[in-house]
PDB file of N, CA and C in Angstrom:
ATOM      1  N   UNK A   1     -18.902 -47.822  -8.170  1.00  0.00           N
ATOM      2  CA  UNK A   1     -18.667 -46.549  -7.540  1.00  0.00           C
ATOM      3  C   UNK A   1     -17.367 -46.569  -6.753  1.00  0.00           C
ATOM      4  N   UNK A   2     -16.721 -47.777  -6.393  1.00  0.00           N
ATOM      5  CA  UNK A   2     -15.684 -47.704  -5.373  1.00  0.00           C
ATOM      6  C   UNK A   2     -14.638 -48.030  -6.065  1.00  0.00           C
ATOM      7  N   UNK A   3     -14.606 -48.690  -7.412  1.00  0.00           N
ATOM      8  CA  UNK A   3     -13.825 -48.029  -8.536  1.00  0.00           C
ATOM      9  C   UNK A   3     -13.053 -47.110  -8.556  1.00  0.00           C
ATOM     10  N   UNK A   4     -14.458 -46.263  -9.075  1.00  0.00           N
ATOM     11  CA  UNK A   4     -14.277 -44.595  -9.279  1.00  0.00           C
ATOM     12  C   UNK A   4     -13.217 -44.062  -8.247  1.00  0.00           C
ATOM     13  N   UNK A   5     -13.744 -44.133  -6.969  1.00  0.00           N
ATOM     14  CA  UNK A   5     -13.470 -43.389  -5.943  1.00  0.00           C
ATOM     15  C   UNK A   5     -11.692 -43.781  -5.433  1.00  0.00           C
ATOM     16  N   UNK A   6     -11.555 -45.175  -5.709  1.00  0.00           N
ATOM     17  CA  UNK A   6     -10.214 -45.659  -5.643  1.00  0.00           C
ATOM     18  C   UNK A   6      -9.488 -44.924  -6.850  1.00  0.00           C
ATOM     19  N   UNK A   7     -10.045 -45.069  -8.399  1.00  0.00           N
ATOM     20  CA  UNK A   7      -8.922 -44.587  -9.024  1.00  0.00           C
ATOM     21  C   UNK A   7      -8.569 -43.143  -9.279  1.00  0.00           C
ATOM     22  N   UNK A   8     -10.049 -42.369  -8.896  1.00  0.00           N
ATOM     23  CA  UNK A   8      -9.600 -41.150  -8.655  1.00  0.00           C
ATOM     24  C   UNK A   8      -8.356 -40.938  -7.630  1.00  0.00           C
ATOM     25  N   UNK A   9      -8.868 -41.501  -6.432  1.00  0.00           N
ATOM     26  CA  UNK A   9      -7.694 -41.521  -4.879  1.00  0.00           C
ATOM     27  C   UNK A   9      -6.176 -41.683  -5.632  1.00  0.00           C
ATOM     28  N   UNK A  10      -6.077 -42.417  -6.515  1.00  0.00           N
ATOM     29  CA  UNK A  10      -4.824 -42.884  -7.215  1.00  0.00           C
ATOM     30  C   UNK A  10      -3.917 -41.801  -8.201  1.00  0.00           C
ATOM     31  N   UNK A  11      -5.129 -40.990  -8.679  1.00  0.00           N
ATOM     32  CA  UNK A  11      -4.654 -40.678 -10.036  1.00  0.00           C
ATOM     33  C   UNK A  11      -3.643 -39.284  -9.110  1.00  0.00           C
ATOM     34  N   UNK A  12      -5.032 -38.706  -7.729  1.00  0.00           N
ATOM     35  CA  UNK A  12      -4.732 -37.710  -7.048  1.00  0.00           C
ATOM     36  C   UNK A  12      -3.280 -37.903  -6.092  1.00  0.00           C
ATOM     37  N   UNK A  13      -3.262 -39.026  -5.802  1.00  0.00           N
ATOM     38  CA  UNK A  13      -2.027 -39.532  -4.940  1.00  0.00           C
ATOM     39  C   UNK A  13      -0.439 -39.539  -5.874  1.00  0.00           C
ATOM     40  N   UNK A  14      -0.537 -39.726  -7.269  1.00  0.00           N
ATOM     41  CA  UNK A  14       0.042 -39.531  -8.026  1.00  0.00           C
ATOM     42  C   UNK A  14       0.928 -38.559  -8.708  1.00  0.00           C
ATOM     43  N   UNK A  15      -0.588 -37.581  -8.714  1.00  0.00           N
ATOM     44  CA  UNK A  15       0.018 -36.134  -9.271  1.00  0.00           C
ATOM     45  C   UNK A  15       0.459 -35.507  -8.003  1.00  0.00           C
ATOM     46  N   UNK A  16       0.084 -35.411  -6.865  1.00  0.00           N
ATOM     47  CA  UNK A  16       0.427 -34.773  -5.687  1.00  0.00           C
ATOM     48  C   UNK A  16       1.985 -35.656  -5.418  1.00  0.00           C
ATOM     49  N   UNK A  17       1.863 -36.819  -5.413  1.00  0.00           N
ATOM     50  CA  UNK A  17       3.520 -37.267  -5.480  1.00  0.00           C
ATOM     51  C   UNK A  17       4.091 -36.678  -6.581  1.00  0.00           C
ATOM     52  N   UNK A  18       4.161 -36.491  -7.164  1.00  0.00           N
ATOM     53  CA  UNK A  18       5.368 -35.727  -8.167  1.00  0.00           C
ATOM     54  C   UNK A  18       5.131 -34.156  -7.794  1.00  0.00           C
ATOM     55  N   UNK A  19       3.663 -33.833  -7.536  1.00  0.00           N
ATOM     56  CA  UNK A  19       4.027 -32.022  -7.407  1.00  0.00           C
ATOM     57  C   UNK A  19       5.195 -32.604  -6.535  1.00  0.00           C
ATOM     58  N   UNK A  20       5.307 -33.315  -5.168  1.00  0.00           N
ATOM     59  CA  UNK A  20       6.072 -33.012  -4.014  1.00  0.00           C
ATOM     60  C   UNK A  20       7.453 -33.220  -4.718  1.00  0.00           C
ATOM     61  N   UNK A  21       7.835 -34.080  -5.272  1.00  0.00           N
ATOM     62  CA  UNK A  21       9.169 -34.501  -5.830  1.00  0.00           C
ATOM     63  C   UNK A  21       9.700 -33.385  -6.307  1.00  0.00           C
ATOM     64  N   UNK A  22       8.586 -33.064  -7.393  1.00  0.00           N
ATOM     65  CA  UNK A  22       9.232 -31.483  -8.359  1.00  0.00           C
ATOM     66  C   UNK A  22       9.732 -30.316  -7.545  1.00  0.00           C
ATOM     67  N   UNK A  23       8.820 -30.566  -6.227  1.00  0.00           N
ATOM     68  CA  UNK A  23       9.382 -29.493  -4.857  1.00  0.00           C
ATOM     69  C   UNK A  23      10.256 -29.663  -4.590  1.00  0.00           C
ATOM     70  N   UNK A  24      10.689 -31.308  -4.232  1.00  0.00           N
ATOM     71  CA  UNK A  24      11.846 -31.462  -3.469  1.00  0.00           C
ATOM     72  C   UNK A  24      13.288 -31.210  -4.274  1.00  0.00           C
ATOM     73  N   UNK A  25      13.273 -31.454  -5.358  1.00  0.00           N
ATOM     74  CA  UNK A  25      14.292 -31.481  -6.539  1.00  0.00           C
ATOM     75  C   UNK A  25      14.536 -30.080  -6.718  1.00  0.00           C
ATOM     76  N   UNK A  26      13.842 -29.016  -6.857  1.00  0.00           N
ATOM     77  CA  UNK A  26      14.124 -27.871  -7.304  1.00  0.00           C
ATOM     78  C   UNK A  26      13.587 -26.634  -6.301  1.00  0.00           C
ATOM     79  N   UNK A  27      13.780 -27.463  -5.130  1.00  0.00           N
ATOM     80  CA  UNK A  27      13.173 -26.466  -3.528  1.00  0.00           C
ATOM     81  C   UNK A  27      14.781 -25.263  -3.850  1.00  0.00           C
ATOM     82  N   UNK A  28      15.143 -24.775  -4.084  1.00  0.00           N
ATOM     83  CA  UNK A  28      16.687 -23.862  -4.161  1.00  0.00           C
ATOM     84  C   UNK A  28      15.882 -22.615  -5.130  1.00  0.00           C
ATOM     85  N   UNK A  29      15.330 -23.185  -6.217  1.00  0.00           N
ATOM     86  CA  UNK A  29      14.736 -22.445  -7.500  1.00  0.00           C
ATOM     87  C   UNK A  29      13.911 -21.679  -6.898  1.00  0.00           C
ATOM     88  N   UNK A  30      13.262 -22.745  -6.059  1.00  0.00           N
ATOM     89  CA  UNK A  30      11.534 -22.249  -5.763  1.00  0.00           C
ATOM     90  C   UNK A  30      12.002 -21.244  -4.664  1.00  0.00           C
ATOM     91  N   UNK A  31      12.977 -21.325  -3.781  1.00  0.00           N
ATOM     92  CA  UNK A  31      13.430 -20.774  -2.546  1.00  0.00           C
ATOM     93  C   UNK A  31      13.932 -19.214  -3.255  1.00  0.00           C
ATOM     94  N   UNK A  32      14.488 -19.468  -4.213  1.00  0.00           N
ATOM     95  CA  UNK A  32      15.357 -17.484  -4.411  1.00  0.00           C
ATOM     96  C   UNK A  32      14.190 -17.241  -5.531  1.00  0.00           C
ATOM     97  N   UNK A  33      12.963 -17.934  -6.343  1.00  0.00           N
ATOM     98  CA  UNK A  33      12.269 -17.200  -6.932  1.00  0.00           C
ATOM     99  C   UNK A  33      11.161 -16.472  -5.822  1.00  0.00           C
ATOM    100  N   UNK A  34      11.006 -17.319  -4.679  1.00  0.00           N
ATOM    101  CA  UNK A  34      10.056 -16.362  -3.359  1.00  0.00           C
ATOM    102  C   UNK A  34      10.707 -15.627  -3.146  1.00  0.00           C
ATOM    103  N   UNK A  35      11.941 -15.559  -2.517  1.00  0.00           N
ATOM    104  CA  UNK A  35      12.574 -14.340  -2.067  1.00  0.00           C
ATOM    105  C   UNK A  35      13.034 -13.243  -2.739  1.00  0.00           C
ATOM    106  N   UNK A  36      12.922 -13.381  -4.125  1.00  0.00           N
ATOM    107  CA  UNK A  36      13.139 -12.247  -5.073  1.00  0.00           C
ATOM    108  C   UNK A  36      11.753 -11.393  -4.820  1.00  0.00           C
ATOM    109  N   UNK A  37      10.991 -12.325  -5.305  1.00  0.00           N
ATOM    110  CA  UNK A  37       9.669 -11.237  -5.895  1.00  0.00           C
ATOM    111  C   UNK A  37       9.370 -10.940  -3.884  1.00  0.00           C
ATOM    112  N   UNK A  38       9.125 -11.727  -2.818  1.00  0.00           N
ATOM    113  CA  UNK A  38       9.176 -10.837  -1.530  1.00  0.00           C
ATOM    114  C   UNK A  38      10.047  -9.659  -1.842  1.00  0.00           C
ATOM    115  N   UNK A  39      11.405  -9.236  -2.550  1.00  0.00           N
ATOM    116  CA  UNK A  39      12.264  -7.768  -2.108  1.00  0.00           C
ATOM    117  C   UNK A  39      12.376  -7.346  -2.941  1.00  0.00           C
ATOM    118  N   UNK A  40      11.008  -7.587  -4.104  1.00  0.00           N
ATOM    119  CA  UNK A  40      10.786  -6.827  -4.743  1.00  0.00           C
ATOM    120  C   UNK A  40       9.866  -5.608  -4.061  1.00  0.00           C
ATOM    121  N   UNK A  41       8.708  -6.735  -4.137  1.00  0.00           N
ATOM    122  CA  UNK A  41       7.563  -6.344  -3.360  1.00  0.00           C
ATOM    123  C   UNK A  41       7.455  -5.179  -2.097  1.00  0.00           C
ATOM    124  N   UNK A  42       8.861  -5.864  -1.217  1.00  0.00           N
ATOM    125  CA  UNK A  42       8.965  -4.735  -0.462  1.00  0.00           C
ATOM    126  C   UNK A  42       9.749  -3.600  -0.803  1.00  0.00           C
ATOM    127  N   UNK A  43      10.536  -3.806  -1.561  1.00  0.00           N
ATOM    128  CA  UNK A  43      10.901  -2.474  -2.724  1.00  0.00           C
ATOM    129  C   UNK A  43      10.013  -1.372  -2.970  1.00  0.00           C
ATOM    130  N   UNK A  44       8.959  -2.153  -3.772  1.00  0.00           N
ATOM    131  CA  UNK A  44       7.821  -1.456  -4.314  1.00  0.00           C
ATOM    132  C   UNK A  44       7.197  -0.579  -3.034  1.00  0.00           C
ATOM    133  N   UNK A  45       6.882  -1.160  -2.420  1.00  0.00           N
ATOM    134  CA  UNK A  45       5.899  -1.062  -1.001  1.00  0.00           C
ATOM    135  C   UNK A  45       6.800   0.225  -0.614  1.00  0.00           C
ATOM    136  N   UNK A  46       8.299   0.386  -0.105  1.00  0.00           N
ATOM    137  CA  UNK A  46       8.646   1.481   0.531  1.00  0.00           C
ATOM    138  C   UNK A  46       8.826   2.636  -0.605  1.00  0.00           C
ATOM    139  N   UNK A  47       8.923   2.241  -2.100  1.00  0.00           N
ATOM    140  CA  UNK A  47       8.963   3.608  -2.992  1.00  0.00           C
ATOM    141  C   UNK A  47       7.582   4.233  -2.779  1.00  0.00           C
ATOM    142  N   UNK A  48       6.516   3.328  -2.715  1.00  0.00           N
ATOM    143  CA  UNK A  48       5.290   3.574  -2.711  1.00  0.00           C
ATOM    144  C   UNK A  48       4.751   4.574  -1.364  1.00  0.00           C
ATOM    145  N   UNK A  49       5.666   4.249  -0.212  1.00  0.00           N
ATOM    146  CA  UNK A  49       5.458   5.030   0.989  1.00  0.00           C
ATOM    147  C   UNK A  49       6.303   6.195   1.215  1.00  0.00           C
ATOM    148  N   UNK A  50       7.472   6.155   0.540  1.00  0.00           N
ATOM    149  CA  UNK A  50       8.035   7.324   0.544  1.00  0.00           C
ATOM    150  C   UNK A  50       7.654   8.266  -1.146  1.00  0.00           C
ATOM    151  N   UNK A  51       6.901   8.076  -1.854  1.00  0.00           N
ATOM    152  CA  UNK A  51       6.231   8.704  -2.893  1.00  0.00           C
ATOM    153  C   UNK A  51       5.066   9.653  -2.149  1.00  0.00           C
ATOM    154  N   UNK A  52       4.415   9.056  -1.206  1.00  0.00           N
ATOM    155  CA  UNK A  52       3.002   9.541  -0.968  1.00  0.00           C
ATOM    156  C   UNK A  52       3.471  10.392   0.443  1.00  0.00           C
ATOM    157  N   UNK A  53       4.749  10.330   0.800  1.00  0.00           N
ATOM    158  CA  UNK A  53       5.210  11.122   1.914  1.00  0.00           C
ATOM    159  C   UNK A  53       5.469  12.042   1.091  1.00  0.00           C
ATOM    160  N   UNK A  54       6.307  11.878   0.387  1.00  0.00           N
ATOM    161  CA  UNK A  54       6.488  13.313  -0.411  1.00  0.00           C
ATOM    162  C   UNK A  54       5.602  14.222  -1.013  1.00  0.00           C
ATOM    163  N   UNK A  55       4.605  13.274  -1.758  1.00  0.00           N
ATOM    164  CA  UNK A  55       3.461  14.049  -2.305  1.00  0.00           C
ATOM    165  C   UNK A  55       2.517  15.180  -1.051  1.00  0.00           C
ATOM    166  N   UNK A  56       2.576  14.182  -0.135  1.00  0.00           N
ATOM    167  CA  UNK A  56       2.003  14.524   1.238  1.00  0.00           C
ATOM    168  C   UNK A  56       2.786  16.350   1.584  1.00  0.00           C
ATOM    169  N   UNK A  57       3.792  16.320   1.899  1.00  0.00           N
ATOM    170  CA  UNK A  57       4.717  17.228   1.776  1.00  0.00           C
ATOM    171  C   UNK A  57       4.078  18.513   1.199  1.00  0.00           C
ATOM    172  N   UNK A  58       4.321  17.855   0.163  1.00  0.00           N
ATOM    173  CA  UNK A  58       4.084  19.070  -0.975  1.00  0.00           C
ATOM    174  C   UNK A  58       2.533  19.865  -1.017  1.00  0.00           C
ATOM    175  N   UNK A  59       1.456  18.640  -0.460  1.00  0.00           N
ATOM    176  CA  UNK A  59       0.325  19.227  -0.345  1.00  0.00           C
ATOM    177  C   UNK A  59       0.324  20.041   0.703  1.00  0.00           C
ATOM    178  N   UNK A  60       0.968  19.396   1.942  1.00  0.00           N
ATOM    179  CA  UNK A  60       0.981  20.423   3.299  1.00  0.00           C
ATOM    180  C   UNK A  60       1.746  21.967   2.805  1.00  0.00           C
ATOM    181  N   UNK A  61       2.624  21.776   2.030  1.00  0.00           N
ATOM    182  CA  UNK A  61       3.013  22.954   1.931  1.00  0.00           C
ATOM    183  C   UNK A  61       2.375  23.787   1.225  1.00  0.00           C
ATOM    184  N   UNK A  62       1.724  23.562   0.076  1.00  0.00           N
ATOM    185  CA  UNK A  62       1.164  24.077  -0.593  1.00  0.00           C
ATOM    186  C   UNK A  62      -0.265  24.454   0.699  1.00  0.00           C
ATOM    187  N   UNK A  63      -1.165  24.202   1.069  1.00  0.00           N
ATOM    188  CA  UNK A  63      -2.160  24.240   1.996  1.00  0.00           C
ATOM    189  C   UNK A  63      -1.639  25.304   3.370  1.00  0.00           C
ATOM    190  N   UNK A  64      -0.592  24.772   3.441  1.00  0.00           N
ATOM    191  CA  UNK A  64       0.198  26.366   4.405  1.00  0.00           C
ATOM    192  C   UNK A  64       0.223  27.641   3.545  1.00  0.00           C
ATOM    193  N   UNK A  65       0.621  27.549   2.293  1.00  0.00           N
ATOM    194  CA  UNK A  65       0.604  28.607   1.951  1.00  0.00           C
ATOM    195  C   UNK A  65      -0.810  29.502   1.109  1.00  0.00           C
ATOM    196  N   UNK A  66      -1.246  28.390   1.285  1.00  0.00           N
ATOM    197  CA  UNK A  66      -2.889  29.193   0.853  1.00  0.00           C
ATOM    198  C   UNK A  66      -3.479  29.734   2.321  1.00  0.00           C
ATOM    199  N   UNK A  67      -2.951  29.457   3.352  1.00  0.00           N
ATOM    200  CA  UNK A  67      -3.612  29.483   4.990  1.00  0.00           C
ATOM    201  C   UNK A  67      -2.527  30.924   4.794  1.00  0.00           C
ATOM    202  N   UNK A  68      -1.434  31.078   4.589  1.00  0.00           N
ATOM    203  CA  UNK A  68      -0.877  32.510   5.166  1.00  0.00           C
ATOM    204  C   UNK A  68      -1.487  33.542   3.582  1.00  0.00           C
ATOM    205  N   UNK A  69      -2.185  32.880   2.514  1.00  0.00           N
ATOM    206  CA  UNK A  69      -2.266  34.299   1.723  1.00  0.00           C
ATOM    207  C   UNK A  69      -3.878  34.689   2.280  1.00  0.00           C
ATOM    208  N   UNK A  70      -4.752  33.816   2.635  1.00  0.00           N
ATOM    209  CA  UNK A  70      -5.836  34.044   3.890  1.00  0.00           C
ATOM    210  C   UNK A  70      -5.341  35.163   4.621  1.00  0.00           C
ATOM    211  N   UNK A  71      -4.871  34.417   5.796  1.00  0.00           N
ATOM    212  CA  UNK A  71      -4.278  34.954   6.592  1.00  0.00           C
ATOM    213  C   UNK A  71      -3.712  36.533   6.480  1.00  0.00           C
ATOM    214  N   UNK A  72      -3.144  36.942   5.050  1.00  0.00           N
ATOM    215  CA  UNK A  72      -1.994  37.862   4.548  1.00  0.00           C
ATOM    216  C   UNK A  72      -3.355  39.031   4.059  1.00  0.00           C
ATOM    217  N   UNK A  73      -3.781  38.837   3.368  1.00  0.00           N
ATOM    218  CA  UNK A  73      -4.683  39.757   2.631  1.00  0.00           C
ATOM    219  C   UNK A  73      -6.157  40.031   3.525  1.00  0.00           C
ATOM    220  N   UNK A  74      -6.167  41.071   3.247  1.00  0.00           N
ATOM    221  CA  UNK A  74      -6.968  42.354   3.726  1.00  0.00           C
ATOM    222  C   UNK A  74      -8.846  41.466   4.683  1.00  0.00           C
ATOM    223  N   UNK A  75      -8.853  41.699   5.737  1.00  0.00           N
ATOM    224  CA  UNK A  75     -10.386  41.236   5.898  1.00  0.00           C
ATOM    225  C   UNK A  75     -11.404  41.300   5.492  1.00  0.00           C
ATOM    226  N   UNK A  76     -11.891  41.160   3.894  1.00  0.00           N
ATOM    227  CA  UNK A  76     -13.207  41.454   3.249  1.00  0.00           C
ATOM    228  C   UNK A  76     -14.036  40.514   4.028  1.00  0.00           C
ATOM    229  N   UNK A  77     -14.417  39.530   4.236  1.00  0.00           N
ATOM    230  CA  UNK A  77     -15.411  38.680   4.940  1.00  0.00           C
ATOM    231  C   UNK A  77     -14.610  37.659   5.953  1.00  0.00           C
ATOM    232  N   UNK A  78     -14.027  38.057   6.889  1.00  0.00           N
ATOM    233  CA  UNK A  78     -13.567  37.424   8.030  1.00  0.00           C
ATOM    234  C   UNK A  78     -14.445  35.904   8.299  1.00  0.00           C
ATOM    235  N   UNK A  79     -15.543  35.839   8.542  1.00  0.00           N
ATOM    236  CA  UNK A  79     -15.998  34.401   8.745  1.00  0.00           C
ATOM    237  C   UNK A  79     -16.339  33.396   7.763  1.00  0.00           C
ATOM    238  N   UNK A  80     -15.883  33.895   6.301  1.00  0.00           N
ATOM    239  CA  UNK A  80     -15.651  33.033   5.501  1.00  0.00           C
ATOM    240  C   UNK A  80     -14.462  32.599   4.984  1.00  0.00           C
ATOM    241  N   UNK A  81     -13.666  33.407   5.531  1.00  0.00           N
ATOM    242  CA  UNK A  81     -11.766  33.184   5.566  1.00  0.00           C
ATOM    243  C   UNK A  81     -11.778  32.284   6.754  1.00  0.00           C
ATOM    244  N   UNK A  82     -12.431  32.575   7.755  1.00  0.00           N
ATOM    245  CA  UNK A  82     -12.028  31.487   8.953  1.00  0.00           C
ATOM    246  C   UNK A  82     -12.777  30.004   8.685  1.00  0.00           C
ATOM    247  N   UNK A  83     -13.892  30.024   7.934  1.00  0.00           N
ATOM    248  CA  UNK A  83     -14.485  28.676   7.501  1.00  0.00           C
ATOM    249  C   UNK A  83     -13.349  28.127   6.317  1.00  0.00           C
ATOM    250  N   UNK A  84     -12.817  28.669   5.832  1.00  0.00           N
ATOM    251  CA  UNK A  84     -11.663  28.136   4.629  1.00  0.00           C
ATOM    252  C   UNK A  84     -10.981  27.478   5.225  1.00  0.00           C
ATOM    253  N   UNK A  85     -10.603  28.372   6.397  1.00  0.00           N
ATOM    254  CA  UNK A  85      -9.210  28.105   7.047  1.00  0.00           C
ATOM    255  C   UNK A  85      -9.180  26.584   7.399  1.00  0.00           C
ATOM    256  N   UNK A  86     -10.806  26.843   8.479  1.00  0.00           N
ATOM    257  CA  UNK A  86     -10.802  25.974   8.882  1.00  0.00           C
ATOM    258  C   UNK A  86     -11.046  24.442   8.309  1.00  0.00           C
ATOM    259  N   UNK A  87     -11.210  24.693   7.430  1.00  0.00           N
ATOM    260  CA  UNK A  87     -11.921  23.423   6.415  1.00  0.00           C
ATOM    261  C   UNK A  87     -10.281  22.838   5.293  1.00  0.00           C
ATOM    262  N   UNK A  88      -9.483  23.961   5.404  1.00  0.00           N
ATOM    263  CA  UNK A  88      -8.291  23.435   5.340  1.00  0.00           C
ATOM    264  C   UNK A  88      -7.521  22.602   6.225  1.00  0.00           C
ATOM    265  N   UNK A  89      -7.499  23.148   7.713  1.00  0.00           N
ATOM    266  CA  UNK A  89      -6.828  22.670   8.526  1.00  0.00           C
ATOM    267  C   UNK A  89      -7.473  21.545   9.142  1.00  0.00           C
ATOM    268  N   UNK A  90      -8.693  20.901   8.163  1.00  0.00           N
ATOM    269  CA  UNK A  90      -8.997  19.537   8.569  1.00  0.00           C
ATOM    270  C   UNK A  90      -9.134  19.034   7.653  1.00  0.00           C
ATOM    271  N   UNK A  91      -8.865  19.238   6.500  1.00  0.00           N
ATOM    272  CA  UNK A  91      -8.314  18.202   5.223  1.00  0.00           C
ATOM    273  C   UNK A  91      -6.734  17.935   5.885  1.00  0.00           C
ATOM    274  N   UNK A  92      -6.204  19.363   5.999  1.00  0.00           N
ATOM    275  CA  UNK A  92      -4.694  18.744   6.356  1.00  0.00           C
ATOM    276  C   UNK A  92      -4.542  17.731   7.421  1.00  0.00           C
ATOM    277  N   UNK A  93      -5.102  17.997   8.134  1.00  0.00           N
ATOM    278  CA  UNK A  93      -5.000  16.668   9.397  1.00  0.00           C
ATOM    279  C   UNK A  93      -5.337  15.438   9.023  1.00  0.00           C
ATOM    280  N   UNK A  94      -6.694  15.227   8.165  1.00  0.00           N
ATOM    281  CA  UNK A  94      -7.330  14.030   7.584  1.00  0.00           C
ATOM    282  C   UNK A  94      -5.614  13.348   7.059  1.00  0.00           C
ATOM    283  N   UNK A  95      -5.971  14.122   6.257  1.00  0.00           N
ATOM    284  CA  UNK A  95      -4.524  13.629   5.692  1.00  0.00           C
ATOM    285  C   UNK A  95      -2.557  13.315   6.359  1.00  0.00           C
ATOM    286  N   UNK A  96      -2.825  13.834   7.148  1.00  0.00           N
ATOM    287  CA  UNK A  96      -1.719  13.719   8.368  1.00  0.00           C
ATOM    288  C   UNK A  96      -2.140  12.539   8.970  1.00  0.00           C
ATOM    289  N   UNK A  97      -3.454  11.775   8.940  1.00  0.00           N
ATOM    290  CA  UNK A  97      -3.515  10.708   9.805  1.00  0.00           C
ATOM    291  C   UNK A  97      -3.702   9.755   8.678  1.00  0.00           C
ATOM    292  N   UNK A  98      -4.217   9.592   7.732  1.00  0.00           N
ATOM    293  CA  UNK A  98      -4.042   8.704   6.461  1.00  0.00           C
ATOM    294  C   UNK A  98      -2.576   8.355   5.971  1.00  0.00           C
ATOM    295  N   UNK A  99      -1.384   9.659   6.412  1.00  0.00           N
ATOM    296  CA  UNK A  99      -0.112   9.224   5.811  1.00  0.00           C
ATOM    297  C   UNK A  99       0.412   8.528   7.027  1.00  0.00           C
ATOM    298  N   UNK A 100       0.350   8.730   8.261  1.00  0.00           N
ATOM    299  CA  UNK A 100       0.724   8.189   9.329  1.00  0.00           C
ATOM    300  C   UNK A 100       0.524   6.748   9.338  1.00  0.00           C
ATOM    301  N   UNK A 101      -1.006   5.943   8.809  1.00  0.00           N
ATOM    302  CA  UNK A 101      -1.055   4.775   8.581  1.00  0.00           C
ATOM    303  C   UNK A 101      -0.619   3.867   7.084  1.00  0.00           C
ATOM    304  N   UNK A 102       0.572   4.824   7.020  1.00  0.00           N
ATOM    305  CA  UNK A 102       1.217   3.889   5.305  1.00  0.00           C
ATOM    306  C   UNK A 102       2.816   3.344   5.873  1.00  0.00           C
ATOM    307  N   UNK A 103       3.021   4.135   7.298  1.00  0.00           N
ATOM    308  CA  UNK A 103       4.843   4.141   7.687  1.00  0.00           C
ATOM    309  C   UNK A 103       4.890   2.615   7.342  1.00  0.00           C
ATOM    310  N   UNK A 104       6.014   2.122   6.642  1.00  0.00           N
ATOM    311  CA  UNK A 104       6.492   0.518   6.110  1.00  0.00           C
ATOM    312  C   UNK A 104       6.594  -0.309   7.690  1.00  0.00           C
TER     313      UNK A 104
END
């Protein structure tokens, strides 16, 4: 059993010495292939936050303008225009605080 346990210890001491070597020899490679894909990544990450700002945008605007044709046209049932309203103007907020937690 203490065999075993030695030549495993060996075989592991082995391959972990050369991973380290292969590190040390080509630490430059390994160094600009991390830092690429990191500014990529954060590339991605700010198209991704300024995509959903915009989209964001576009919903608020669109949601304003369903609140002024409410708003615009004639009072057939007043407390179901104000439940719209209102059920708009708390999706829009939901969403005003969901985009607030994406800023990069």
């Amino acid at each position: 059993m203490e065999k075993n346990n030695a030549l495993t210890f060996l075989i592991g001491a082995v391959l972990g010495g050369a991973a380290a070597y292969y590190a040390y020899k080509h630490q430059d490679e390994i160094l600009a292939g991390i830092q690429d894909l990191e500014g990529s990544l954060n590339l991605e990450n700010n198209e991704l936050v300024e995509k959903t700002k915009a989209q964001f945008n576009q919903l608020s605007q669109n949601v304003q303008a369903a609140i002024q044709r409410y708003t615009d046209d004639a009072p057939s049932e007043p407390t179901a225009k104000e439940e719209d309203i209102a059920s708009l103007m708390e999706e829009l907020e939901r969403l005003r605080a969901e985009v607030q937690t994406l800023k990069a």
